[in-house]
Protein backbone atom coordinates (compact mmCIF):
# COMPACT_ATOMS: atom_id res chain seq x y z
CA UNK A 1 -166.11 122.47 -95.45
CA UNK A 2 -165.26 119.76 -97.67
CA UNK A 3 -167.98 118.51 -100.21
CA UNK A 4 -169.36 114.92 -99.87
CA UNK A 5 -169.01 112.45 -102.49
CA UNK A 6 -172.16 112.58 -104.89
CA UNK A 7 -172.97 116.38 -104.35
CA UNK A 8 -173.45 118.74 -106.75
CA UNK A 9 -169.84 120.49 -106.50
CA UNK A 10 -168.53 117.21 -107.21
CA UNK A 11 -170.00 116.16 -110.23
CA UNK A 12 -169.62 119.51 -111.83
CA UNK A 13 -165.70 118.95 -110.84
CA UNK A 14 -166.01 115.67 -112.56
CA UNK A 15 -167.82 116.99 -115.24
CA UNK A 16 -165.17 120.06 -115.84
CA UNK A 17 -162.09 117.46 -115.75
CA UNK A 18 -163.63 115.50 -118.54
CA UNK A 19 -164.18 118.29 -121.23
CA UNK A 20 -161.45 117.69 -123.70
CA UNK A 21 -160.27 120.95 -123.90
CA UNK A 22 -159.21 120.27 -119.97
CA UNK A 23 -157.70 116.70 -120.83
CA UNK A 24 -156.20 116.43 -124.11
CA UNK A 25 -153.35 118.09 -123.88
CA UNK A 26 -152.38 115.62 -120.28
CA UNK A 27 -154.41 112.31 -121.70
CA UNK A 28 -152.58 109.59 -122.62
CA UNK A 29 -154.16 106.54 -124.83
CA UNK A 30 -152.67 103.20 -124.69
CA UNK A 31 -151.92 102.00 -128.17
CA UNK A 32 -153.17 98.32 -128.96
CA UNK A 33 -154.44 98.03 -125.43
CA UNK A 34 -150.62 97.79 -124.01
CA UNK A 35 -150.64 100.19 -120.70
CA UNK A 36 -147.82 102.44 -120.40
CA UNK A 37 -144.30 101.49 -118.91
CA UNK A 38 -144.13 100.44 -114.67
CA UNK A 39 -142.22 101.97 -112.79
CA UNK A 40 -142.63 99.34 -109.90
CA UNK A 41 -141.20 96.66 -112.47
CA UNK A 42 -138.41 98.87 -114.36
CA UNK A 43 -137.25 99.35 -110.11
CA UNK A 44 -137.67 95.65 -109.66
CA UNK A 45 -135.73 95.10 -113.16
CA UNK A 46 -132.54 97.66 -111.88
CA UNK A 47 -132.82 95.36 -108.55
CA UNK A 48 -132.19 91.83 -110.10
CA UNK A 49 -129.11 94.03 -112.42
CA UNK A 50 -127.73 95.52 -109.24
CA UNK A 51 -127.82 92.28 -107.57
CA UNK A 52 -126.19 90.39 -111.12
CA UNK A 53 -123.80 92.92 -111.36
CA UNK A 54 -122.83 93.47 -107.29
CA UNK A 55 -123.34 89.89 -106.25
CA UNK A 56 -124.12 89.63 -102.32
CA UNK A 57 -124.21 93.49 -101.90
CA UNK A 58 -127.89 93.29 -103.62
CA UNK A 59 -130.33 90.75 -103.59
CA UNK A 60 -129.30 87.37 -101.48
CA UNK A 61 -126.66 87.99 -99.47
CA UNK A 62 -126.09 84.28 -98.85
CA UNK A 63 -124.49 83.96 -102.10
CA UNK A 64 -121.48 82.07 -102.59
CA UNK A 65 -119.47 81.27 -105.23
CA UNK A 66 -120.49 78.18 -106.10
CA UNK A 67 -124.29 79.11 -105.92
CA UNK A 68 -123.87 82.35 -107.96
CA UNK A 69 -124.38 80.69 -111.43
CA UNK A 70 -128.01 79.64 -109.72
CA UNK A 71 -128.88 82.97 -108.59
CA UNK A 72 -127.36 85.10 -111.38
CA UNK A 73 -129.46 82.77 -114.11
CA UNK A 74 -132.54 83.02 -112.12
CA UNK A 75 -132.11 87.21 -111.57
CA UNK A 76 -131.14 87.48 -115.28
CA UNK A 77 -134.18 85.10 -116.37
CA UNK A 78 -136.70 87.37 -114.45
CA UNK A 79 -135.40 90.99 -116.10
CA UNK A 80 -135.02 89.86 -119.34
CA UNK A 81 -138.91 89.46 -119.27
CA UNK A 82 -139.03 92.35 -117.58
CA UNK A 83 -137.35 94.16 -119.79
CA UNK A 84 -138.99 92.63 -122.95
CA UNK A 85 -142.58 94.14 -121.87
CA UNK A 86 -141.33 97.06 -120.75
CA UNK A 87 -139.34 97.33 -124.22
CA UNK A 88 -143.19 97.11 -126.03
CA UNK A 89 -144.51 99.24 -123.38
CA UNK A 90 -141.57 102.00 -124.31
CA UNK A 91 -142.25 101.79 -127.78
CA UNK A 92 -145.90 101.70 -127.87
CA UNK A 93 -146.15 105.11 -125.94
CA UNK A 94 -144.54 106.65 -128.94
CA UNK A 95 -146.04 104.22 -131.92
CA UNK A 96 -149.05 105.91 -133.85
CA UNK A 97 -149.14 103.06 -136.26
CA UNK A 98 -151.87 100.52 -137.26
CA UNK A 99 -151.30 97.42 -134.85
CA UNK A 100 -151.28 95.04 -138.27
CA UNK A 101 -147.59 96.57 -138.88
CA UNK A 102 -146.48 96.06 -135.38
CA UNK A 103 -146.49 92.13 -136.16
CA UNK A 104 -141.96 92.44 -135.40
CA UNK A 105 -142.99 94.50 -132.53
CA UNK A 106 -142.44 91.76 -129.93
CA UNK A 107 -139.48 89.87 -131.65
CA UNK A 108 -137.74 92.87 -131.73
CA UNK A 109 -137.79 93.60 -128.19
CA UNK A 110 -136.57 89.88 -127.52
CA UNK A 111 -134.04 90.89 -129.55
CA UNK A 112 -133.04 94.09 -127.83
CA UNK A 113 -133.02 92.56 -124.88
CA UNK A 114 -130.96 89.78 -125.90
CA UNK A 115 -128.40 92.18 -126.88
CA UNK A 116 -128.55 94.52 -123.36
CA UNK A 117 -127.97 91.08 -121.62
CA UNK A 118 -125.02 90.35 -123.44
CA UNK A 119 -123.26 94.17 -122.28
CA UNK A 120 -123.40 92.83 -119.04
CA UNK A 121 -119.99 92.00 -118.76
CA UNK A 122 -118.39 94.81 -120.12
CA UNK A 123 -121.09 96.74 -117.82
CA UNK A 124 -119.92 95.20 -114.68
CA UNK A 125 -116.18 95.63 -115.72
CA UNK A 126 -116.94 99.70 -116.19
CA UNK A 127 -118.33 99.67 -112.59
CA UNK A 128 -116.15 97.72 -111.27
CA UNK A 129 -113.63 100.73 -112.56
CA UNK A 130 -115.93 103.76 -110.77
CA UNK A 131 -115.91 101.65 -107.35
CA UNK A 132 -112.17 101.73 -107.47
CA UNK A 133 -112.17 105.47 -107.98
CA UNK A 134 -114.69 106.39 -105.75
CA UNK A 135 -112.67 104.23 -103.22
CA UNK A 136 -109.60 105.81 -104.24
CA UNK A 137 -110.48 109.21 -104.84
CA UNK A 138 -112.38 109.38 -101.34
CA UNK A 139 -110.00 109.35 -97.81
CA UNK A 140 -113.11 109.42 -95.80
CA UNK A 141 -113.64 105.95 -98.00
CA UNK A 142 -112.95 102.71 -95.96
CA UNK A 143 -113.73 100.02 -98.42
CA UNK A 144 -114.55 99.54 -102.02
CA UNK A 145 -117.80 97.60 -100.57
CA UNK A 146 -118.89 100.71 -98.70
CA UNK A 147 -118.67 102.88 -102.35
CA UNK A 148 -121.29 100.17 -103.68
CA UNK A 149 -123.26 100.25 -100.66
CA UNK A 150 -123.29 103.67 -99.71
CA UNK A 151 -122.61 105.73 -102.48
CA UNK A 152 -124.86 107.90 -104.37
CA UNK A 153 -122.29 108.33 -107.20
CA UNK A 154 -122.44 104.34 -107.49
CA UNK A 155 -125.59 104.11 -107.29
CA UNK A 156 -126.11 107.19 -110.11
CA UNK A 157 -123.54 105.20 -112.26
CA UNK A 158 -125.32 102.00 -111.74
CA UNK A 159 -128.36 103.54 -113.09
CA UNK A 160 -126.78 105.58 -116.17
CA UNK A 161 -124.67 102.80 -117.43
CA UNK A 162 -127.74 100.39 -117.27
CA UNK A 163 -129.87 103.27 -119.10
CA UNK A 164 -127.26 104.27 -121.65
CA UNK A 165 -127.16 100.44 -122.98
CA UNK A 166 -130.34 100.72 -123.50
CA UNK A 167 -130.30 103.92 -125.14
CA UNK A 168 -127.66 102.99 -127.42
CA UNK A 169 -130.26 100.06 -128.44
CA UNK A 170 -132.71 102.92 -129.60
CA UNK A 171 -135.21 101.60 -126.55
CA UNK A 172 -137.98 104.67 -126.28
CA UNK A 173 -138.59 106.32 -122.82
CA UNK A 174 -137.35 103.59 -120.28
CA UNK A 175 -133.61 104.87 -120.24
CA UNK A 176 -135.34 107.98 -119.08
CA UNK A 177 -137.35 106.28 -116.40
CA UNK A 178 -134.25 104.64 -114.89
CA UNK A 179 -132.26 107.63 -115.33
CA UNK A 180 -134.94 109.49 -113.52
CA UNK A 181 -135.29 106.66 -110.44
CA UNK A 182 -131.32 107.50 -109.72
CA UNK A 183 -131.90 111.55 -109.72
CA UNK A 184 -134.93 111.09 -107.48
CA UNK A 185 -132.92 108.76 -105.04
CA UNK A 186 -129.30 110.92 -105.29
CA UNK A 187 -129.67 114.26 -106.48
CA UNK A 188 -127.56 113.10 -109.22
CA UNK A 189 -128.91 114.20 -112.98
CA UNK A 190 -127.24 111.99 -115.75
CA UNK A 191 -128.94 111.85 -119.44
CA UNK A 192 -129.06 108.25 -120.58
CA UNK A 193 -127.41 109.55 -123.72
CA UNK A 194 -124.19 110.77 -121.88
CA UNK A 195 -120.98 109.23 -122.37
CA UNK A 196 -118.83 107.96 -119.77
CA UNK A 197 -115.63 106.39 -119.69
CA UNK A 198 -114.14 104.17 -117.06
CA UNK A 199 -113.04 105.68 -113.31
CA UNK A 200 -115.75 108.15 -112.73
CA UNK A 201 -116.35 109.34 -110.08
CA UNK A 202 -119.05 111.88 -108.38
CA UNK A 203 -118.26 113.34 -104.92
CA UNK A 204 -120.76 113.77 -103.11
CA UNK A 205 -123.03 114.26 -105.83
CA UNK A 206 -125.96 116.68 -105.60
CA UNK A 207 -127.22 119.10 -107.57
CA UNK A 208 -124.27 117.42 -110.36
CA UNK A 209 -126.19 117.84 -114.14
CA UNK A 210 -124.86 115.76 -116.80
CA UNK A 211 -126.61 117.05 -120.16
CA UNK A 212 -127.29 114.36 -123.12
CA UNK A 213 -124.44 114.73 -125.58
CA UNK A 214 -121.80 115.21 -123.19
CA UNK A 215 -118.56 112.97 -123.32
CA UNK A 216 -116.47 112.41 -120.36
CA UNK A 217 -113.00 110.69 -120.84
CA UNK A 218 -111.54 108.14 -118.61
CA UNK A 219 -110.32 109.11 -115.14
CA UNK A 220 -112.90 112.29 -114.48
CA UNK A 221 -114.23 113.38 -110.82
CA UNK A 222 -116.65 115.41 -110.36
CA UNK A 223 -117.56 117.30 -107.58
CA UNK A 224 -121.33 118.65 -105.99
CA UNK A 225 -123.41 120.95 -107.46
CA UNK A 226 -121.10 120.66 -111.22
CA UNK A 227 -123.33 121.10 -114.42
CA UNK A 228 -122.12 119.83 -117.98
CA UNK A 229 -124.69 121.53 -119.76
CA UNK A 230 -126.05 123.13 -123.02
CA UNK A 231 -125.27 127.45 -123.62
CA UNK A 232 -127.74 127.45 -125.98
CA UNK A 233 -130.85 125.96 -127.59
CA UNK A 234 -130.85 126.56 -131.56
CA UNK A 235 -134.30 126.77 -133.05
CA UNK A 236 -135.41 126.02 -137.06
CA UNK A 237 -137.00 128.55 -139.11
CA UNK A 238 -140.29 127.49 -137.18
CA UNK A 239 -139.10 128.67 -134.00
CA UNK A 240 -138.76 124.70 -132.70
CA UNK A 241 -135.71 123.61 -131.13
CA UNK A 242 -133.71 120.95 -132.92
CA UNK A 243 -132.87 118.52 -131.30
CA UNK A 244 -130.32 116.46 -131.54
CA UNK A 245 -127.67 118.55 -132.09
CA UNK A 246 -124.01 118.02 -130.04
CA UNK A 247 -124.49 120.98 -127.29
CA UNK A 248 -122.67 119.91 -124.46
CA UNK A 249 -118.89 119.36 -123.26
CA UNK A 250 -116.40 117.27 -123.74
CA UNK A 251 -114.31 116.31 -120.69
CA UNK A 252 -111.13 114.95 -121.81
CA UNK A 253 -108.99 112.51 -119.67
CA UNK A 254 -107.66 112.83 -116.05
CA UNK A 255 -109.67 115.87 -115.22
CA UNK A 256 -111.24 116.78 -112.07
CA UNK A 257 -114.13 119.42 -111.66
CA UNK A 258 -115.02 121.03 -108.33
CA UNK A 259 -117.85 121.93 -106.68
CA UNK A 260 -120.68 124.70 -108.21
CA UNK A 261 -118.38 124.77 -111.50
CA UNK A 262 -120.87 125.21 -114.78
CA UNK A 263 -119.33 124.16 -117.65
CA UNK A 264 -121.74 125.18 -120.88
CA UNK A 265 -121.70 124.52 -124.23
CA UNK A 266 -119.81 122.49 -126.97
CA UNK A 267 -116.23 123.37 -125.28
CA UNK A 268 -113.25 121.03 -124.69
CA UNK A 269 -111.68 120.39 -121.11
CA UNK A 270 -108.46 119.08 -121.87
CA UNK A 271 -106.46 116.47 -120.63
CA UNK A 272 -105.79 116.69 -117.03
CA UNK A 273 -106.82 120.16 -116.41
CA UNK A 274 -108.33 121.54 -113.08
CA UNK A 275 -111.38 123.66 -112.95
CA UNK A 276 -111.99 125.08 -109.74
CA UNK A 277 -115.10 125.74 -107.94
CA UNK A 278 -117.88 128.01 -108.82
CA UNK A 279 -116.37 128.57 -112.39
CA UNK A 280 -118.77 129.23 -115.08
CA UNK A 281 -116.87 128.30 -118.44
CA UNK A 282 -117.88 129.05 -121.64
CA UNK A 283 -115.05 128.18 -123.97
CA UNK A 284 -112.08 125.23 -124.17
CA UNK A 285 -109.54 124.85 -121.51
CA UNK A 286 -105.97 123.82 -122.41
CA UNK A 287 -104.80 120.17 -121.44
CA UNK A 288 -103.23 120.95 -118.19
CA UNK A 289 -104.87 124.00 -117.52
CA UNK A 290 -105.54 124.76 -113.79
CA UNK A 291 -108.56 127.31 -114.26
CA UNK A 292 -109.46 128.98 -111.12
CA UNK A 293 -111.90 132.01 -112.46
CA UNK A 294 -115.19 132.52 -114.52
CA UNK A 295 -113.55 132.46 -118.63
């Protein structure tokens, strides 16, 4: 039988859940009264950049070309405050300082944004690269519009290249919040600190891990279920991990990587080679390499 609010049971619950030794190590303490990051505005941020960098696929799908300066200044004006509270909000989750040396706290963030707004181009351009593979690399494809609209690898790559600007830009914890929107929606697990050249693309997609220092050349497809990840986890003389460190692959040009393959460690997949499915690798492949079992 459940208990009724103001009995006894309760308010020894309540009572339990507020002794320190229960809370402290789960408690978190805005600093200088600024609450922590939103996730309802960091989604409504990625949803004015999807519909800024996909014009009429997101957002108003009235737009036309001679409106888009209109609704690409007013999308852009809205996340770039967005993004400059969210910015503080990142940065004050981590800060331990005294607020009277946090006066270049908010000027700063202006700043960073300033500079994510001006990748946009380039960020766009990359995209507009992964659409064409996806549409290329795909026969059940039928358009390059249905790879923006439909597919979880776009929408993944959407999310990671928006992150990994930011990340670049040293922003604390909101690359990791967008990253972590995309996984939740596709299945797909990018680090914001991954790098990606231009014509990715992610069949499918789920279950695909792509750890933090990996590098992936120009030309890559991945398949389902493929993890780029870390063999090991070095620890200091205090038994820590250090982090950090470069600990995942390097996927050279032109390579593709089918499904279930795990590919650990800081190997090299050369140029245009061809690991097959349900490979676990553990050291380089040759350029041109076609590797069909476990090395």
């Amino acid at each position: 039988m459940v208990s009724k609010i103001g009995s006894p049971l309760l308010a020894e619950v309540v009572e339990a859940l507020c002794e320190k030794e229960s809370y402290q190590s789960v408690y978190h303490m805005p600093e200088h009264d600024r609450p922590m990051p939103s996730l309802e505005s960091l989604g409504e941020l990625v949803e004015r950049l999807q519909a800024v960098l996909f014009p009429g696929y997101f957002g108003n799908s009235e737009i036309r070309p001679e409106t888009m300066r209109y609704h690409i200044g007013g999308n852009l004006d809205v996340a770039y405050r967005i993004l400059v509270e969210q910015i503080l909000r990142g940065h004050c989750f981590f800060c331990k300082s005294d607020e009277l040396t946090c006066t270049d706290c908010e000027d700063n963030a202006k700043l960073v944004a300033s500079e994510f707004m001006a990748s946009l181009p380039e960020m766009r351009r990359l995209l507009a690269t992964d659409v064409q593979a996806a549409y290329i690399g795909d026969p059940a494809s039928k358009s390059p519009g249905e790879t923006i609209f439909c597919y979880p690898s776009i929408t993944a790559l959407t999310h990671h290249r928006i992150a990994h600007e930011l990340y670049k830009l040293k922003v604390d914890l909101i690359p990791r919040i967008i990253g972590e929107m995309a996984h939740s929606k596709t299945g797909i697990d990018i680090h914001p600190g991954a790098q990606i050249g231009e014509h990715f693309f992610i069949d499918h997609g789920t279950g695909t891990v792509i750890g933090e220092t990996c590098i992936i050349g120009k030309n890559v497809r991945l398949y389902q279920g493929v993890t780029l990840g870390a063999k090991s986890f070095p620890q200091d003389d205090s038994g820590n991990l250090i982090k950090g460190i470069a600990r995942h692959p390097i996927v050279e040009d032109n390579v593709i990587v089918y499904s279930g393959a795990t590919i650990l460690g800081r190997v090299t997949i050369g140029e245009g080679s061809i690991i097959g499915g349900n490979v676990w690798v553990t050291s380089s492949v040759e350029a041109g390499e076609r590797l069909l079992q476990t090395k």
